[in-house]
Protein backbone atom coordinates (compact mmCIF):
# COMPACT_ATOMS: atom_id res chain seq x y z
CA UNK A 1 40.40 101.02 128.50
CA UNK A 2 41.06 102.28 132.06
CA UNK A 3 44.69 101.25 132.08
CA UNK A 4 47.50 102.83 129.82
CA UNK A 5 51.55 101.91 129.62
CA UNK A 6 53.20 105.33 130.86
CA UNK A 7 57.26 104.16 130.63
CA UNK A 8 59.59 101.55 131.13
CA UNK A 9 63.11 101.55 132.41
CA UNK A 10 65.74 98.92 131.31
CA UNK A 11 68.53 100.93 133.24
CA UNK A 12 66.84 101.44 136.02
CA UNK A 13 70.20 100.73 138.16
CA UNK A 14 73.14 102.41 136.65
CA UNK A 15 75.04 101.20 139.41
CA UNK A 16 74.84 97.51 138.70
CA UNK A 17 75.06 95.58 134.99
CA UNK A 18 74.12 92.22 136.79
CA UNK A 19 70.60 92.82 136.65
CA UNK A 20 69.25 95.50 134.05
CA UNK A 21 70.62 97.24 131.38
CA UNK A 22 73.97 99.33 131.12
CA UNK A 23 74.80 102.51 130.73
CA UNK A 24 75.09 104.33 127.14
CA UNK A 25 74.55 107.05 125.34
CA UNK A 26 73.62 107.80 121.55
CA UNK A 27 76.63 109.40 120.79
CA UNK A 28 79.26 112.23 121.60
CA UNK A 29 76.25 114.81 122.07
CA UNK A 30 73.32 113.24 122.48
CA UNK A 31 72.68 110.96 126.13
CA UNK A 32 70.34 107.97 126.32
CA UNK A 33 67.02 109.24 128.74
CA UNK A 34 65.43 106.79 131.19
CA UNK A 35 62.73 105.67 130.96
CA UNK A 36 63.77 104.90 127.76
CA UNK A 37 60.28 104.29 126.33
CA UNK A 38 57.83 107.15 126.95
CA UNK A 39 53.87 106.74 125.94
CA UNK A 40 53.62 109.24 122.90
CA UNK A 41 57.35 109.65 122.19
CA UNK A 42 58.86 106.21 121.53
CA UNK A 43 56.99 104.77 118.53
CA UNK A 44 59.56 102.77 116.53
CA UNK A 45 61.92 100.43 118.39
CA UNK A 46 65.00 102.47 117.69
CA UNK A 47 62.97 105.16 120.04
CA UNK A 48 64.07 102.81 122.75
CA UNK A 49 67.79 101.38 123.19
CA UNK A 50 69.29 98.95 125.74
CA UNK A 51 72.06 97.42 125.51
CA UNK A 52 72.95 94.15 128.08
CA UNK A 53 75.78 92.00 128.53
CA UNK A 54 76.08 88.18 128.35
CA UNK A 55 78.77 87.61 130.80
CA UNK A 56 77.51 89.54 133.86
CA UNK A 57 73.73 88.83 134.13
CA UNK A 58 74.30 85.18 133.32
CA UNK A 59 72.86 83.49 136.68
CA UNK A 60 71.19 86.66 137.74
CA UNK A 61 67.20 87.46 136.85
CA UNK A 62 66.64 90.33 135.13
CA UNK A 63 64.13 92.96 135.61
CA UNK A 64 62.94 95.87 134.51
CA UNK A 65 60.39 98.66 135.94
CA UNK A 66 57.33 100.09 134.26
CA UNK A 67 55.01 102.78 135.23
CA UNK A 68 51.21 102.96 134.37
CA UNK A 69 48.62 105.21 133.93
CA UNK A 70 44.91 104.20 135.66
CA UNK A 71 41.94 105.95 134.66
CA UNK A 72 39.07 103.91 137.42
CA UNK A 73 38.30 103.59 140.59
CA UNK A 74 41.15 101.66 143.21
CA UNK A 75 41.70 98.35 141.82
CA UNK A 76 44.08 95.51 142.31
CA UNK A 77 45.08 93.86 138.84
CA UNK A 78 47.74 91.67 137.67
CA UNK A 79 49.62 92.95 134.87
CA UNK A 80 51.84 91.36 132.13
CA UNK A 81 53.73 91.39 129.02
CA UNK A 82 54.32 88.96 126.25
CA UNK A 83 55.75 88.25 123.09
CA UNK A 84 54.06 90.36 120.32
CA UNK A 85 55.74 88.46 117.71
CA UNK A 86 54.53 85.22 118.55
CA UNK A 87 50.51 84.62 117.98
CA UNK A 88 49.79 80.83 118.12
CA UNK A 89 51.31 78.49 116.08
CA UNK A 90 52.11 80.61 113.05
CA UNK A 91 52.67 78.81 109.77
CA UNK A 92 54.29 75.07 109.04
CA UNK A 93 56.79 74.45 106.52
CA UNK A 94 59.20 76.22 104.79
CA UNK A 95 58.09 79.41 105.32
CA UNK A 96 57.47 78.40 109.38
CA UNK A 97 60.83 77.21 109.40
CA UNK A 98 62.44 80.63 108.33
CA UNK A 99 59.98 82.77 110.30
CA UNK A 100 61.40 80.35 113.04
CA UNK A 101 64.84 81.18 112.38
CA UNK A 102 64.72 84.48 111.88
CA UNK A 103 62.83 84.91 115.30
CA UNK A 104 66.03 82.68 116.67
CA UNK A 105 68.55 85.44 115.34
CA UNK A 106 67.16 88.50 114.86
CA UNK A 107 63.92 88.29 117.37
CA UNK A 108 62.90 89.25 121.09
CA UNK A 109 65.66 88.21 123.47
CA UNK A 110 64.64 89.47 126.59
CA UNK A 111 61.49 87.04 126.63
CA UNK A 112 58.31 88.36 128.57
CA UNK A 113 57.70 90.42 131.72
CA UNK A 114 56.59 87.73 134.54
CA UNK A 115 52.64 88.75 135.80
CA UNK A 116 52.57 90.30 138.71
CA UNK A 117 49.57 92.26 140.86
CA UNK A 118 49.86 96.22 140.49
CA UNK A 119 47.59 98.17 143.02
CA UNK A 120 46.34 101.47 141.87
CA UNK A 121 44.92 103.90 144.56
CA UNK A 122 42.69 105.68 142.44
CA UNK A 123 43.08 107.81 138.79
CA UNK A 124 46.70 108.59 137.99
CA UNK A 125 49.74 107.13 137.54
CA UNK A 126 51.29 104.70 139.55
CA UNK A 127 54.19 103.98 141.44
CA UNK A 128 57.95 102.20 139.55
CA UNK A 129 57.00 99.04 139.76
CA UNK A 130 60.09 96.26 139.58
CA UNK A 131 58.86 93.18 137.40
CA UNK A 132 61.05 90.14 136.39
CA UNK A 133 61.26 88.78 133.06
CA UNK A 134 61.04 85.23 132.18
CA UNK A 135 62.03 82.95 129.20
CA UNK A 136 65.07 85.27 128.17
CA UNK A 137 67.25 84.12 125.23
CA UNK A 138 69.85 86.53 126.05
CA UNK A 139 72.46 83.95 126.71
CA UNK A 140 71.41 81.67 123.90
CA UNK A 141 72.37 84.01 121.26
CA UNK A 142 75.49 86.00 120.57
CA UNK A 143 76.37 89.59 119.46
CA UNK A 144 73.67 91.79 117.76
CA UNK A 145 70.69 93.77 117.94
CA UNK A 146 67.28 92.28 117.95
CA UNK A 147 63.96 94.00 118.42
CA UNK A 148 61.72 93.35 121.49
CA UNK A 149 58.58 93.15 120.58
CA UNK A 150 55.46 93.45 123.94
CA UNK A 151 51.84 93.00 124.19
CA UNK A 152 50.82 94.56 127.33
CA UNK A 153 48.03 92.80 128.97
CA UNK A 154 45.96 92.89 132.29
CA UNK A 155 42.94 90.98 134.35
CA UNK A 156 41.13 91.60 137.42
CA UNK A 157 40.53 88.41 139.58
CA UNK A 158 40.81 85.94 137.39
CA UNK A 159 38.92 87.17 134.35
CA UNK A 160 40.52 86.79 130.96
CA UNK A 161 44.06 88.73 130.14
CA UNK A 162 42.96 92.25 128.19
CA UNK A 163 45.55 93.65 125.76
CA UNK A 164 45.96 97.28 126.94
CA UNK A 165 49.21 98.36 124.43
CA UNK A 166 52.19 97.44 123.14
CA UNK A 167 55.74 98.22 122.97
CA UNK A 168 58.84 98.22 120.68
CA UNK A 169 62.41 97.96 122.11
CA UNK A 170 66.37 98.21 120.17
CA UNK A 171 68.47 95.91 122.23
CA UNK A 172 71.99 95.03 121.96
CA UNK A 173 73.59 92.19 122.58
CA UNK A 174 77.27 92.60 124.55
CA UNK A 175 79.23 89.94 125.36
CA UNK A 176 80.70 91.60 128.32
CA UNK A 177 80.73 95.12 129.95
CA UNK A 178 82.45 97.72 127.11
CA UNK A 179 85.95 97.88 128.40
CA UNK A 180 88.43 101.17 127.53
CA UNK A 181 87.69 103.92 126.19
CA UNK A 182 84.55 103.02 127.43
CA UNK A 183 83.01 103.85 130.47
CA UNK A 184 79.88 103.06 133.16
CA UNK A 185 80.94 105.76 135.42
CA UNK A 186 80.07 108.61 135.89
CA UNK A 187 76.81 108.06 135.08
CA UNK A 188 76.07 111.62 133.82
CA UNK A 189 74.72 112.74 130.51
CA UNK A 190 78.16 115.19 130.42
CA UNK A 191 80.23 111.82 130.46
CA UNK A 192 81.36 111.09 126.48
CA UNK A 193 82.93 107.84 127.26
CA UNK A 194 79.29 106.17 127.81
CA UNK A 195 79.51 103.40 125.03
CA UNK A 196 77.33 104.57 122.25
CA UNK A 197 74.89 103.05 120.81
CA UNK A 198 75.70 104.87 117.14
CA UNK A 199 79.09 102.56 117.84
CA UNK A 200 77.59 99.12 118.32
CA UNK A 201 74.94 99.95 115.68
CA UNK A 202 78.14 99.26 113.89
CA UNK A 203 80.01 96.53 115.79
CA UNK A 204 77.11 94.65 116.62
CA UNK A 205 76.85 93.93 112.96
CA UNK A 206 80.50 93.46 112.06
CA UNK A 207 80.71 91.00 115.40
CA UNK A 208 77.05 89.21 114.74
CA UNK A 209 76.48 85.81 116.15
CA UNK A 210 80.18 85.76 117.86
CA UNK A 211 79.99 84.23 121.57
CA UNK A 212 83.56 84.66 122.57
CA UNK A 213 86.14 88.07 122.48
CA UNK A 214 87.99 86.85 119.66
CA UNK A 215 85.86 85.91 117.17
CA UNK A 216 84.38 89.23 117.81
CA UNK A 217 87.77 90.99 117.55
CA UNK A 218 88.56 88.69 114.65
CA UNK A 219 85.45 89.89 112.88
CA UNK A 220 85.75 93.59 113.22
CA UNK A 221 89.58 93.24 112.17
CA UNK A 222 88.17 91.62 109.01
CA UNK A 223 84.98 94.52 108.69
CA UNK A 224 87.37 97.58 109.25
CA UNK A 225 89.75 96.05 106.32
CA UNK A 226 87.17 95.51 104.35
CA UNK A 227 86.44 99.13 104.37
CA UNK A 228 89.64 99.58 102.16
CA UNK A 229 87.61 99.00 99.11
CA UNK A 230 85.76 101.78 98.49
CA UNK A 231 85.73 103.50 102.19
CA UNK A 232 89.14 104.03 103.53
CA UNK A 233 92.95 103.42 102.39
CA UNK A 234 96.43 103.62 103.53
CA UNK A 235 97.53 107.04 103.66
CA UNK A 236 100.49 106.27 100.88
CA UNK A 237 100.42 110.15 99.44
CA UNK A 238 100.70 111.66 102.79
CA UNK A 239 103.42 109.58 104.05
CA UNK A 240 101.42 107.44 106.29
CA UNK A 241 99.84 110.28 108.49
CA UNK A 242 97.03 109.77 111.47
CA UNK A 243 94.24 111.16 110.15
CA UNK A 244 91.53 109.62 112.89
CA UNK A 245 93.57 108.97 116.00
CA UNK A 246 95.89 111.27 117.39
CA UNK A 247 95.61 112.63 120.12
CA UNK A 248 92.44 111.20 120.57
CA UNK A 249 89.94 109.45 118.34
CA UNK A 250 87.36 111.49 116.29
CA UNK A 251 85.00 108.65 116.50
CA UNK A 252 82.46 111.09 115.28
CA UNK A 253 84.51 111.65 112.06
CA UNK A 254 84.94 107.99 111.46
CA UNK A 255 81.02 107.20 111.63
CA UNK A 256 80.60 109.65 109.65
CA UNK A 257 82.93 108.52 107.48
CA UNK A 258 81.81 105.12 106.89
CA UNK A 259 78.12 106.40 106.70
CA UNK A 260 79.09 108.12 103.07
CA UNK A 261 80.09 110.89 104.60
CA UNK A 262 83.44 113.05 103.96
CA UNK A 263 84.45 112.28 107.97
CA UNK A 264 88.33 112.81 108.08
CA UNK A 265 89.14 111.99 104.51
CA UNK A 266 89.52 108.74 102.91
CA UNK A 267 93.28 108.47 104.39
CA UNK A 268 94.37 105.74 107.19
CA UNK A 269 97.33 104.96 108.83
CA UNK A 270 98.17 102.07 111.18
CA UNK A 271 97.38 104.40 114.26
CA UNK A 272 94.19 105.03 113.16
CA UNK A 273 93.03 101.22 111.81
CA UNK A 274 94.52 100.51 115.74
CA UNK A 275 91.92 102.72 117.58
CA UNK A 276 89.06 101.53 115.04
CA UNK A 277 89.04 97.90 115.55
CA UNK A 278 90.00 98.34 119.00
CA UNK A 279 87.11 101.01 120.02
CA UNK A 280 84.66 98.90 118.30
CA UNK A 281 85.46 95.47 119.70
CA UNK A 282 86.26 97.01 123.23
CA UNK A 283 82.96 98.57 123.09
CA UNK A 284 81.46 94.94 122.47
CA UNK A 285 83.43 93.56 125.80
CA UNK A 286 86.74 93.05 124.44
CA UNK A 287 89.75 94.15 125.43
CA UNK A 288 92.11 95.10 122.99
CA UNK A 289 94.73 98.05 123.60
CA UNK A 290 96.65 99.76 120.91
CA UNK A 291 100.27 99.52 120.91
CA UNK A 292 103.93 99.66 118.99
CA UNK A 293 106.02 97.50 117.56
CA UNK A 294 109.76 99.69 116.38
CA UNK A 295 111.94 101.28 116.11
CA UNK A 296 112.72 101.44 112.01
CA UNK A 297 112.71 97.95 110.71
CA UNK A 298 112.26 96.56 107.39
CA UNK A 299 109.21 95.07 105.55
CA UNK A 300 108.20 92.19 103.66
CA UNK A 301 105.86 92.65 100.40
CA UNK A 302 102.47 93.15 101.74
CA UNK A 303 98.97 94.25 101.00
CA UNK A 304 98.03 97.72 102.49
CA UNK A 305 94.28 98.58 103.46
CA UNK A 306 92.42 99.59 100.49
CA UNK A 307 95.80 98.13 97.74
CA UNK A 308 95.56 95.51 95.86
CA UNK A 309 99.53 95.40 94.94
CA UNK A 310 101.61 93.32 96.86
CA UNK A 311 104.93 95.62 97.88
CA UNK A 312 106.27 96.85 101.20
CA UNK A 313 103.70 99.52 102.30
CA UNK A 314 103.69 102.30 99.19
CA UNK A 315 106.95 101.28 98.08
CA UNK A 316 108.74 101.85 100.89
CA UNK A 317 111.78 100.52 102.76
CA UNK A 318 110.31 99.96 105.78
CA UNK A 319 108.17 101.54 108.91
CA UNK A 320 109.63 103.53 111.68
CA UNK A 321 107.11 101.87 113.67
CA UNK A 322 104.01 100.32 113.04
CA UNK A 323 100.60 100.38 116.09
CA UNK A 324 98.05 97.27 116.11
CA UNK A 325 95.35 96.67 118.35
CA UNK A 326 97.35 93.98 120.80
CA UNK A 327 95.94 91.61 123.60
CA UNK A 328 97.13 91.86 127.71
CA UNK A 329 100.75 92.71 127.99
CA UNK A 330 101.38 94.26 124.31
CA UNK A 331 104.62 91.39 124.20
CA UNK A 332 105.81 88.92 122.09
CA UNK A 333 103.76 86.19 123.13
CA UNK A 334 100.42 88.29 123.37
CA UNK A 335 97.96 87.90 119.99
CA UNK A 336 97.91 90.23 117.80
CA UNK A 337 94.90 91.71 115.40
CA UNK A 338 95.71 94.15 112.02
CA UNK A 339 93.19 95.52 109.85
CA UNK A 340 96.15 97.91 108.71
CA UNK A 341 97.58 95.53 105.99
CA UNK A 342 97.50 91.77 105.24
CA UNK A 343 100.92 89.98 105.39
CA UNK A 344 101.73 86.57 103.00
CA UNK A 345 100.66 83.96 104.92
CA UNK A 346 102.77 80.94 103.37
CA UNK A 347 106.24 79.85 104.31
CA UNK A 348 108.06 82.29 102.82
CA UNK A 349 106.67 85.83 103.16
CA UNK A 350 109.42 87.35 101.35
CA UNK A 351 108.57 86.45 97.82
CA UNK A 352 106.17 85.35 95.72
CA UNK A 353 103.67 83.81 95.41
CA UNK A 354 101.86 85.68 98.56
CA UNK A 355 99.05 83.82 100.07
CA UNK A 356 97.05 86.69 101.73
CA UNK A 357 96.50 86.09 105.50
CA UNK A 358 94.50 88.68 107.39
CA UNK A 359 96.08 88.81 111.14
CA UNK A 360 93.40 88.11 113.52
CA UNK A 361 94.23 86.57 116.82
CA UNK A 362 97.97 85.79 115.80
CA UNK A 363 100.32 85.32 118.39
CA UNK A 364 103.13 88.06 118.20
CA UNK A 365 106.41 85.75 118.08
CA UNK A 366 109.63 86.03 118.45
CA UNK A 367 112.24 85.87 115.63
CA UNK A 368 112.42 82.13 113.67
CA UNK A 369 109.03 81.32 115.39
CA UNK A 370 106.99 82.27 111.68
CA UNK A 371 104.26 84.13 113.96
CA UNK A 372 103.06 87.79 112.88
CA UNK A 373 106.32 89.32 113.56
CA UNK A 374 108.16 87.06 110.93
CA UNK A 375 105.55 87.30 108.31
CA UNK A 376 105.43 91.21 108.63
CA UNK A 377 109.14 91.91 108.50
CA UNK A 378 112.71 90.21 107.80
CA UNK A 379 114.69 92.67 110.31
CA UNK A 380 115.67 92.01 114.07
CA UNK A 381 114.49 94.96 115.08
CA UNK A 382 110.60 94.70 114.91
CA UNK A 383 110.09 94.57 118.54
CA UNK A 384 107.09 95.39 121.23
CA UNK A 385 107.00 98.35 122.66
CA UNK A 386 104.24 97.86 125.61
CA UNK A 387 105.13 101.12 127.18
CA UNK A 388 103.79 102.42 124.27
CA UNK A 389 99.90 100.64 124.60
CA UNK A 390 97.38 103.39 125.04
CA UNK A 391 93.50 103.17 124.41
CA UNK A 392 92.29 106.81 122.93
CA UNK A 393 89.78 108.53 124.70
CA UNK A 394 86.56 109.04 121.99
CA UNK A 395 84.80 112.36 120.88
C-alpha cells in the first residue's frame, strides 16, 4: 500500500473553538499533544482526546487536518474517511434496533472527513492538509463521550476507493466553552487551568444526554451527593472542616478520591461539595460560582451528604455560614444548586414528616417566599453574601 495515515489534528487552531477542537489537557501534569493521533502511538481511542462544544461550532463547518505518508512516485489522489462502524445495512430487528441506538448515543459524532484531492510530490510525507467533515451529529446529541470510529480510504482517477487504515478517536461532548476555573488561554502545556479531560471523563458521565446548563448542573448536583454513600460525607467529627477546597481545589485529590483512592479523606464540608459540582459542571460549559450565604443562622432538620438522619447538620444549632455553587449575581433571586445536604421539601420544613428534596436549580428567595432559603433555615439572618462568590483555581 503506497499510502499510510501519519497524524491528525482536531485542535489544529487553539485560537478559535468555532471550528475545531478546544484546548485541554489530561490533567494537572500531563498536557494533551497535537496531533493527537500519531501512526504507531495512538492505538486505542483513549490514545486520542478531543473535546468540542455544541454552542460555538453550531453554524460553522468543522475541520480537521491530517498528514500522510506516500511511498510512490508523484501522484494526485483523492483521499477520504468514513464511518468504520457502519458496514452496510447491519442486522434488522431487535438486535438492529439496539445496535441502532447505541450508535445514536454512544457512537461517532463527528461524521466523516469530506473527499478531497491530496497531491504528493514524490516519497515522504506530505504537507497539513485542512479537510471538512460532513454528516456530524455533534449538535444532535447532548453531553458525553462517544468514540469516533475512521476507515481511511483513497482512489486515483476514478478507480474504486482503497482502504489504506483506520483510526480511533475519545471525543467529548461540551455544551459550551468550559467557563472558570477553566481556561483556553494560554495555550501552553505549563497552563493547569486547561480543562482536563480526567475531569469530564467524570462529568461527561454524571451530565450524559443533558442539552441545556441546568440539567447538566442539576445532574452533577445529584452525582456528587450521591457520592455520600460510600465515597464522601459531611465532615461532622471535624467540625465541618474544608478538606478539598481551600485555598484552592486539590482536584487531583478529589479524582483520586472518587477513583477508590484515599484522595483527601472521606471528609466534606459545604466549601468543598461547592467547588466539586461547580468545577465539574463549569468544565462542561456552565457557569456556576461558589458563594456564601451568613452570617450564623439557624437550621431546619436536614439530611447531610453521606447521613441518613434527619437533624440540623451533626446535631448542631446552626451554620456560621454555609457556600453553594450559585448562578449570576450570587442574590436572592439567583438559583441555587447543593449537593452539601438535602432540605424537606414539603410545606413545613421544620418538622416531620421530611420529604427529601435535593436543591437543584432552586431559586434563592427571600424570607416567606418557601424557596431554598426558607426550606434550609427558620432565622432572618440567612442572607447572600455575593462579595463572597469565588471560583477556585484547580491543581
Amino acid at each position: 500500500m503506497p499510502l499510510r495515515l501519519d497524524a491528525i489534528k482536531f485542535n489544529h487552531d487553539p485560537n478559535t473553538v468555532h471550528n475545531n477542537a478546544i484546548n485541554i489537557r489530561r490533567n494537572g501534569t500531563t498536557f494533551v499533544t497535537v496531533p493527537e493521533w500519531r501512526a504507531g502511538v495512538s492505538v486505542n481511542a483513549e490514545d486520542s482526546p478531543a473535546a468540542y462544544v455544541k454552542k460555538e461550532t453550531a453554524g460553522h463547518t468543522l475541520t480537521i487536518q491530517a498528514r500522510f505518508r506516500w511511498t510512490s512516485k508523484p501522484a494526485r489522489v483523492r483521499i477520504r474517511a468514513i464511518d468504520a462502524t457502519i458496514r452496510g445495512h447491519g442486522p434488522s430487528g431487535c438486535l438492529g434496533w439496539l445496535l441502532r441506538l447505541f450508535r445514536a448515543l454512544f457512537g461517532n459524532v463527528l461524521g466523516e472527513v469530506k473527499a478531497r484531492h491530496v497531491d504528493f510530490n514524490g516519497p515522504g510525507l506530505s504537507s497539513w492538509e485542512t479537510f471538512e467533515l460532513r454528516k456530524t451529529r455533534l449538535h444532535k446529541v447532548g453531553v458525553g463521550i462517544r468514540i469516533t470510529s475512521w476507515r481511511w480510504q483513497y482512489r486515483r482517477k476514478r478507480g474504486p476507493w482503497k482502504d489504506f487504515d483506520t483510526s480511533n478517536h475519545r471525543i467529548y461532548v461540551l455544551l459550551e466553552t468550559p467557563t472558570a476555573p477553566w481556561q483556553q488561554a494560554p495555550y501552553a502545556s505549563s497552563n493547569t487551568q486547561l480543562p482536563w479531560t480526567e475531569v469530564l471523563d467524570k462529568a461527561c458521565g454524571w451530565a450524559f444526554g443533558a442539552v441545556d446548563r441546568d440539567t447538566a448542573a442539576g445532574q452533577i448536583t445529584q452525582m456528587v451527593y450521591d457520592l455520600g454513600h460510600s465515597v464522601i460525607e459531611y465532615d461532622c467529627p471535624g467540625g465541618g472542616s474544608t478538606r478539598y477546597a481551600y485555598p484552592d481545589f486539590d482536584c487531583t485529590a478529589f479524582l483520586e478520591r472518587i477513583a477508590g483512592g484515599p484522595g483527601r479523606g472521606q471528609y466534606v464540608n459545604c466549601t468543598d461539595c461547592a467547588t466539586f459540582v461547580s468545577t465539574f459542571a463549569n468544565a462542561l460549559g456552565c457557569d456556576l460560582w461558589q458563594s456564601r450565604m451568613g452570617w450564623g443562622f439557624q437550621l431546619n432538620p436536614l439530611l447531610a451528604i453521606g447521613s441518613s438522619t434527619w437533624q440540623t447538620a451533626c446535631g448542631w444549632s446552626g451554620f456560621s455560614y454555609h457556600e453553594i455553587p450559585w448562578k449570576d449575581a450570587c442574590g436572592a433571586a439567583d438559583r441555587v444548586y447543593d449537593a452539601c445536604l438535602q432540605v424537606d421539601g414539603d410545606a413545613d420544613p421544620t418538622s416531620a414528616p421530611h420529604t427529601p428534596l435535593l436543591p437543584a436549580n432552586m431559586v434563592f428567595g427571600t424570607p416567606g417566599s418557601g424557596d431554598y432559603r426558607d426550606k434550609l433555615s427558620p432565622s432572618g439572618n440567612c442572607d447572600p453574601q455575593p462579595s463572597t462568590r469565588v471560583r477556585r483555581s484547580v491543581f
